[in-house]
Protein backbone atom coordinates (compact mmCIF):
# COMPACT_ATOMS: atom_id res chain seq x y z
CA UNK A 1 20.43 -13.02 9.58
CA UNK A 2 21.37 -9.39 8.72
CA UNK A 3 19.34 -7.83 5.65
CA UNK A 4 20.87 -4.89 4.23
CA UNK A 5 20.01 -2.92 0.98
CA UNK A 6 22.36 -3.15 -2.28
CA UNK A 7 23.89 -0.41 -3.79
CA UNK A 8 20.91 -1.01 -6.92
CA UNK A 9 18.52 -1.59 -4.47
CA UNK A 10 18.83 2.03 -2.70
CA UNK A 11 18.94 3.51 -6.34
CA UNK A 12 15.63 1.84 -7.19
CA UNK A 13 14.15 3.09 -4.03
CA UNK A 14 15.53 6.52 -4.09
CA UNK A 15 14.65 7.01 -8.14
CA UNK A 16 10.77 5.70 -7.00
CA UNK A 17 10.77 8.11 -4.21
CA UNK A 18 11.99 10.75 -6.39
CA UNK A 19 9.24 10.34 -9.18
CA UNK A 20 6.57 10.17 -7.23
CA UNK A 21 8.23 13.64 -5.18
CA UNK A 22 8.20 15.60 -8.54
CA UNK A 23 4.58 14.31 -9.55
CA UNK A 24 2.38 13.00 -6.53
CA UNK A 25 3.83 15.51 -3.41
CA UNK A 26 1.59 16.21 -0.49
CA UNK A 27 -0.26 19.00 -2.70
CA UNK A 28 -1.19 16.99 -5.21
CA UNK A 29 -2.19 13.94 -3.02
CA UNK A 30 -4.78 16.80 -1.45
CA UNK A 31 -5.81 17.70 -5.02
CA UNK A 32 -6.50 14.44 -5.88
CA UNK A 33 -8.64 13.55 -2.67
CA UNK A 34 -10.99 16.69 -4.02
CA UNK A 35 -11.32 15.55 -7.26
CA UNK A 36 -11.72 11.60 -7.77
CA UNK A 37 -9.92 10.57 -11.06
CA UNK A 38 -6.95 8.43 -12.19
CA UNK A 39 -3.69 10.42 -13.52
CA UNK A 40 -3.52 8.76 -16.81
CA UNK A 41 -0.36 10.79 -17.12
CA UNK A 42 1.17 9.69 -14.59
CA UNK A 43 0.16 6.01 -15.04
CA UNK A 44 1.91 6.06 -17.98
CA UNK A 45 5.08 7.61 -16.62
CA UNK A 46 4.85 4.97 -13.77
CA UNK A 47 5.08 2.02 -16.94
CA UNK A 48 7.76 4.09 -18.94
CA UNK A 49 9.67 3.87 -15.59
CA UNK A 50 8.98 0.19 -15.07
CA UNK A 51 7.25 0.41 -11.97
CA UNK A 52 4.72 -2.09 -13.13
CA UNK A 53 7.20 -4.19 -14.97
CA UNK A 54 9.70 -4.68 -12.32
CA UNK A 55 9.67 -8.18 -12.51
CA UNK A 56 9.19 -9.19 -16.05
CA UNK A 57 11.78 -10.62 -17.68
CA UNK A 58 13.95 -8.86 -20.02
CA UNK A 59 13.34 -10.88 -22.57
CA UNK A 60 9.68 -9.73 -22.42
CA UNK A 61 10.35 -5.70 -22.55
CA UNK A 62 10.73 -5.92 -18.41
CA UNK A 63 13.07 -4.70 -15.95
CA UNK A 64 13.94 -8.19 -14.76
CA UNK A 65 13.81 -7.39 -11.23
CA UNK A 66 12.21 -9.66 -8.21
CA UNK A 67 10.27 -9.26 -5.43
CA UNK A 68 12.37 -8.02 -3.22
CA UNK A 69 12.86 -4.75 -5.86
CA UNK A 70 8.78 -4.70 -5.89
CA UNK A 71 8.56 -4.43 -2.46
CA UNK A 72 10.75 -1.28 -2.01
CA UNK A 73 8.60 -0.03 -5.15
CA UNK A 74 5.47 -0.63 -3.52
CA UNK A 75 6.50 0.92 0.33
CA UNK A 76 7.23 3.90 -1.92
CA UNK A 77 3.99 4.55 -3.51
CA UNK A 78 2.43 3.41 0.09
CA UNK A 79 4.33 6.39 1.48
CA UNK A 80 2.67 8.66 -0.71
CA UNK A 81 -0.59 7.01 -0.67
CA UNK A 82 -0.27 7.01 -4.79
CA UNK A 83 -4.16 6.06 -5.98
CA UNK A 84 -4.85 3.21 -8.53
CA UNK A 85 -4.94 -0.54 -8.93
CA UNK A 86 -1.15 -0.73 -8.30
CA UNK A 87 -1.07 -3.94 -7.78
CA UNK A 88 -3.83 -5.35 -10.10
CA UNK A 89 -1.77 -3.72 -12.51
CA UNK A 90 2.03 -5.05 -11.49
CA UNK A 91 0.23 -8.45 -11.60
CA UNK A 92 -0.75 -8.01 -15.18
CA UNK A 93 1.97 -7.04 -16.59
CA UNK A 94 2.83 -9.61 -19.56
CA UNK A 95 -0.22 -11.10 -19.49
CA UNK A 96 -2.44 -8.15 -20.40
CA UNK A 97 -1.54 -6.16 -23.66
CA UNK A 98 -0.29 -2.68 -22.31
CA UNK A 99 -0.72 -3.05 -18.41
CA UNK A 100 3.46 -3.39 -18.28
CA UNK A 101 3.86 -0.20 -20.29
CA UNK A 102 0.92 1.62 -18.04
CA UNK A 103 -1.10 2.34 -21.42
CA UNK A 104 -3.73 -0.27 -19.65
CA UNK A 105 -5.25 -0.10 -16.66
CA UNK A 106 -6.19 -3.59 -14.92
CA UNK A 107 -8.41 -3.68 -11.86
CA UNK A 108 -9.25 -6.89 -9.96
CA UNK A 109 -12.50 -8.65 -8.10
CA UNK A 110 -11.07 -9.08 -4.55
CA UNK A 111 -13.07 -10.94 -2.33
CA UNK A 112 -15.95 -9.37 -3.79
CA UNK A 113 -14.73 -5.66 -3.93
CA UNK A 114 -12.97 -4.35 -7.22
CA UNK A 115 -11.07 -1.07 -6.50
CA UNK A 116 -11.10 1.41 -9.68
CA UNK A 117 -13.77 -0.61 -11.63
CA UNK A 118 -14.96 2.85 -13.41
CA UNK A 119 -11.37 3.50 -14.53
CA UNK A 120 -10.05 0.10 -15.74
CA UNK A 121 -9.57 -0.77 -18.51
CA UNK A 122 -9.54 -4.56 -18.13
CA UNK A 123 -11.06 -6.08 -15.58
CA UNK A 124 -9.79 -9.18 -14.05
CA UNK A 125 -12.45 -11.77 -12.35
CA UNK A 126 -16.32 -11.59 -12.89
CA UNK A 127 -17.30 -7.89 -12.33
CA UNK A 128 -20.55 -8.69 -13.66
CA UNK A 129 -23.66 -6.54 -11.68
CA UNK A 130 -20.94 -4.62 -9.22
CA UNK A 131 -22.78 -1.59 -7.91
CA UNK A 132 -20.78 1.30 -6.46
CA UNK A 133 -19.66 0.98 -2.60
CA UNK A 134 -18.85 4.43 -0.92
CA UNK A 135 -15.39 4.20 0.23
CA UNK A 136 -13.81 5.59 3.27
CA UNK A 137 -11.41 6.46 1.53
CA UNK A 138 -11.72 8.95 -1.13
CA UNK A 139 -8.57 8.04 -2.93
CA UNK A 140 -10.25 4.75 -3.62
CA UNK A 141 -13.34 4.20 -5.52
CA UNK A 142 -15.01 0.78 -4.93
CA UNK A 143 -17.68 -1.44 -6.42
CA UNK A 144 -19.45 -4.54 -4.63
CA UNK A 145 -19.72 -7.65 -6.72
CA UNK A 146 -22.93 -9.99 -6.20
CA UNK A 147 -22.21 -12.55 -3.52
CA UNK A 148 -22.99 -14.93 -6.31
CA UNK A 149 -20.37 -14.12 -9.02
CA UNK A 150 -17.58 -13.65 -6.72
CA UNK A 151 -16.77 -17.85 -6.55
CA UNK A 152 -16.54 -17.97 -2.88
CA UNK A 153 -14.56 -20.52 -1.44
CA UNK A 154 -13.87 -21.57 -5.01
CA UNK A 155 -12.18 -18.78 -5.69
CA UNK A 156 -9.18 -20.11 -3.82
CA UNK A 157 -6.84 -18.41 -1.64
CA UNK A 158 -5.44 -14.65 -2.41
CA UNK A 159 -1.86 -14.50 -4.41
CA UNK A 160 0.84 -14.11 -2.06
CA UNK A 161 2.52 -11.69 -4.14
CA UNK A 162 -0.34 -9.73 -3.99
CA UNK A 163 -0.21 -9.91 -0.54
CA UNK A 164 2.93 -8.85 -0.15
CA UNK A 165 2.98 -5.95 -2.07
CA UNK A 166 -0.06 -4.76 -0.02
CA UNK A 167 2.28 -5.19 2.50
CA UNK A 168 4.91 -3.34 1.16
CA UNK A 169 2.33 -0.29 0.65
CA UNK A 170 1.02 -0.98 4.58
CA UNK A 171 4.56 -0.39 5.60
CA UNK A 172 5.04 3.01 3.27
CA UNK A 173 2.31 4.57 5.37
CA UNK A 174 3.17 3.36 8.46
CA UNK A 175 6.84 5.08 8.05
CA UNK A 176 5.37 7.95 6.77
CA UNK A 177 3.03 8.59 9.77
CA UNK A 178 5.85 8.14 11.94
CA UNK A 179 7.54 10.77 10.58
CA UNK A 180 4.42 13.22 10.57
CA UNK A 181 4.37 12.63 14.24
CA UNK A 182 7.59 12.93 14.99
CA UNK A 183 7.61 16.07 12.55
CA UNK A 184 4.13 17.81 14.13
CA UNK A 185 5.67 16.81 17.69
CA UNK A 186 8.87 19.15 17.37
CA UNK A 187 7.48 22.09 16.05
CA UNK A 188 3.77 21.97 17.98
CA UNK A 189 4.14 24.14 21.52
CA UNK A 190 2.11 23.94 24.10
CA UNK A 191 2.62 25.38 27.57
CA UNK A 192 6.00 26.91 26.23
CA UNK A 193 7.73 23.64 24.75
CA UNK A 194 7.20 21.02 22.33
CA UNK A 195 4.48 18.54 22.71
CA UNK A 196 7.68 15.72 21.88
CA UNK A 197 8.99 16.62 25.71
CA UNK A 198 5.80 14.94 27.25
CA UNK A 199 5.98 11.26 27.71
CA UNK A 200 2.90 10.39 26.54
CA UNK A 201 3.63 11.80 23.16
CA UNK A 202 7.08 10.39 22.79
CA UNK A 203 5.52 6.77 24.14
CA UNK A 204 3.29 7.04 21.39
CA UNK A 205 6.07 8.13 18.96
CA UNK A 206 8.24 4.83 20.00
CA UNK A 207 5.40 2.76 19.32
CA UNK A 208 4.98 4.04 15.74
CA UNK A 209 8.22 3.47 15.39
CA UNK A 210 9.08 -0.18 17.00
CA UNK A 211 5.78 -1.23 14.96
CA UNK A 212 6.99 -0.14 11.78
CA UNK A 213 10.28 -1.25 11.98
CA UNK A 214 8.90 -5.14 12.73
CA UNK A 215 6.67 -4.85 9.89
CA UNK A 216 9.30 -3.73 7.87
CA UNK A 217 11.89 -6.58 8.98
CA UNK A 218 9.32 -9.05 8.12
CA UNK A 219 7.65 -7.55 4.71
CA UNK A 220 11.67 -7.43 3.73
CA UNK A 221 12.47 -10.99 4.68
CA UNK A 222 9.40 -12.49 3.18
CA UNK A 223 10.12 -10.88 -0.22
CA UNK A 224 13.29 -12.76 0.04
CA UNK A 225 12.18 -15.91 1.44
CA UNK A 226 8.70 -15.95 -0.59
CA UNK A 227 7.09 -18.58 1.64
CA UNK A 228 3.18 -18.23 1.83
CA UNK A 229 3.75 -18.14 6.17
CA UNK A 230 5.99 -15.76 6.17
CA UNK A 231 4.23 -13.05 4.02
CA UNK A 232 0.93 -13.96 5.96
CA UNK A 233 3.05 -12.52 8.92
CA UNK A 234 4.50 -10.01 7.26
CA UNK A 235 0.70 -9.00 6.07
CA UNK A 236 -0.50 -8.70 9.66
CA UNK A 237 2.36 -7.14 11.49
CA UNK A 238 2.32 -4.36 8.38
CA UNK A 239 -1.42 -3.88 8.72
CA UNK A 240 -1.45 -3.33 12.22
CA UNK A 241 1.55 -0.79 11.83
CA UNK A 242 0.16 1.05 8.98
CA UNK A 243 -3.49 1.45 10.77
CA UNK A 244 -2.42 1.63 14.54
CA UNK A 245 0.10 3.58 13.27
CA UNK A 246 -2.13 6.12 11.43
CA UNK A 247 -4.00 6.36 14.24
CA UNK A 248 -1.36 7.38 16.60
CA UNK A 249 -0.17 10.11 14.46
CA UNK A 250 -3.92 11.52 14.60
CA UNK A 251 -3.58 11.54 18.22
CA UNK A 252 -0.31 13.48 18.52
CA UNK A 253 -1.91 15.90 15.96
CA UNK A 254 -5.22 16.29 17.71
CA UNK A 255 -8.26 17.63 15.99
CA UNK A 256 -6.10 19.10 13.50
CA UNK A 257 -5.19 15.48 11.66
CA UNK A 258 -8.86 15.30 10.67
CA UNK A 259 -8.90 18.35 8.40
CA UNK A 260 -8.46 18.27 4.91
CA UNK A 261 -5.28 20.56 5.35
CA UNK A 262 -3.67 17.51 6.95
CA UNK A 263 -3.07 13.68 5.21
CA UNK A 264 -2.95 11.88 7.92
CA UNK A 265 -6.51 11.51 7.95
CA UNK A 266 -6.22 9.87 4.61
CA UNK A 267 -3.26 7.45 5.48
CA UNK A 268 -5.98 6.07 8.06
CA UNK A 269 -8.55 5.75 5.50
CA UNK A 270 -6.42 4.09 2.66
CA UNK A 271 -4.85 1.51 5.66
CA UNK A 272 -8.44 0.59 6.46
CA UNK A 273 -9.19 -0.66 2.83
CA UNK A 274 -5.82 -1.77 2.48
CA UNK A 275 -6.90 -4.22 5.04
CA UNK A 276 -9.78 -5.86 3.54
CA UNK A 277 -7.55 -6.66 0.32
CA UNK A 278 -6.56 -10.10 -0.53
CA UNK A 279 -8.82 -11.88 2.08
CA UNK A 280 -8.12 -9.54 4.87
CA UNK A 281 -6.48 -10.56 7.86
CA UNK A 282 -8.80 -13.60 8.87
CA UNK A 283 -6.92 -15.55 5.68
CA UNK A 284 -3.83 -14.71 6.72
CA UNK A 285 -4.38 -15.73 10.79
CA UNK A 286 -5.69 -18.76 8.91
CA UNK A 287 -2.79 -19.51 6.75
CA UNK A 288 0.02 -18.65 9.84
CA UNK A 289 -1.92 -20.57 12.22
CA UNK A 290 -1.76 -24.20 9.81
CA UNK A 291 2.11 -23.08 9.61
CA UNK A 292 2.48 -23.05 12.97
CA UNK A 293 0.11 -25.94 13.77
CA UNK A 294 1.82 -28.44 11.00
């Protein structure tokens, strides 16, 4: 089966992209990283747009959209590496008073961890006693909730919209690295050409490149389908693009990727904690394995 785009689609993607290129560009996104904080501003701009209302019905004040018109939202603010409870937030939307309109600002208890717990406005799940965690990532501020107020097993498994969307932002970064590394590999010389005329560097280009376009073949196909196996798959071929991915663009830019003048560094750091969301990839082996099994 042959997935392409619709005409709306590509407008929705391209009028994302575009937002987020006049208010969160590379410069900013540095900015940010220096000085912790959530862009109210921009938060609301992101509801006024619908970006967190995609898929609430009309009827309801929403854009009416579906999942497959999330995902493409969601690669585009994983491209970025926009910071926030994006999809706490997208979740909430006409069930909490304002989240849809981005005047609130929902964070979640995931597995134990709540991302932006100092910021939220609503909380989601029993944040009760969550102490701050450092984060690897300094886009994304984290709290550790009490083994005993997280409901363990009870708890149930993660939404598989909210995997999905994770996804979605997994696959943003790993396209975006790929680009950086293709970028950095035409225009850095050494011995008198570019570093993109030695094999090992274009092998590790391809690679960035065949992973990311499998993730993104099976993040797109699961928004369509919806079935809980197929975004489990979708989850683990995007996390492994996203952070192998990351981590092959540091090593075509070489000591320079870890500096602060770079954000490659960073896409590393937010795929890393992307990875523990929603169960992490243990519930989604879990999930694809009883697929395959029944």
């Amino acid at each position: 089966m042959r997935f392409q785009l619709t005409e709306d689609q590509r407008a929705l993607r391209d009028g994302v992209r575009g937002l987020l290129a006049r208010r969160f560009d590379s410069e900013a996104l540095r900015a940010a990283a220096g000085t912790p904080g959530l862009d109210r501003a921009l938060w609301r701009e992101l509801g006024a747009a619908g970006f967190f209302a995609l898929r609430l019905p009309e009827a309801d004040g929403g854009v009416g959209l579906g999942l497959p018109e999330a995902v493409l939202a969601f690669e585009e603010a994983g491209r970025v590496l926009l910071p926030g409870p994006l999809v706490a937030s997208h979740l909430a939307a006409g069930e909490v008073a304002g989240a849809a309109a981005g005047e609130t600002v929902v964070a979640a208890v995931d597995g134990g961890l709540v991302e932006w717990l100092a910021e939220a406005d609503i909380v989601r799940g029993d944040a009760e006693g969550a102490r701050p965690l450092r984060s690897v990532d300094p886009l994304t501020p984290l709290h550790r909730v009490p083994a005993d107020t997280t409901g363990g097993a009870a708890a149930g498994p993660a939404d598989p919209v909210a995997v999905l969307l994770t996804a979605a932002e997994q696959l943003g970064t790993a396209g975006r690295t790929c680009e950086l590394a293709v970028q950095h590999a035409r225009t850095r010389e050494q011995f008198g050409q570019p570093i993109g005329a030695f094999q090992a560097v274009k092998h590790l280009c391809a690679q960035m490149l065949v992973r990311t376009e499998v993730a993104r073949a099976a993040v797109y196909a699961a928004a369509v389908t919806a079935g809980p196996a197929d975004i489990a798959a979708a989850r683990l071929l995007a996390d492994e693009a996203a952070v192998r991915g990351a981590r092959d663009c540091l090593q075509v830019h070489g000591g320079m990727g870890f500096t602060w003048e770079s954000e490659v560094h960073l896409h590393l750091k937010r795929a890393w904690v992307r990875a523990q969301r929603t169960g992490g990839a243990t519930e989604s082996e879990e999930l694809l394995a009883a697929d395959l099994v029944a």
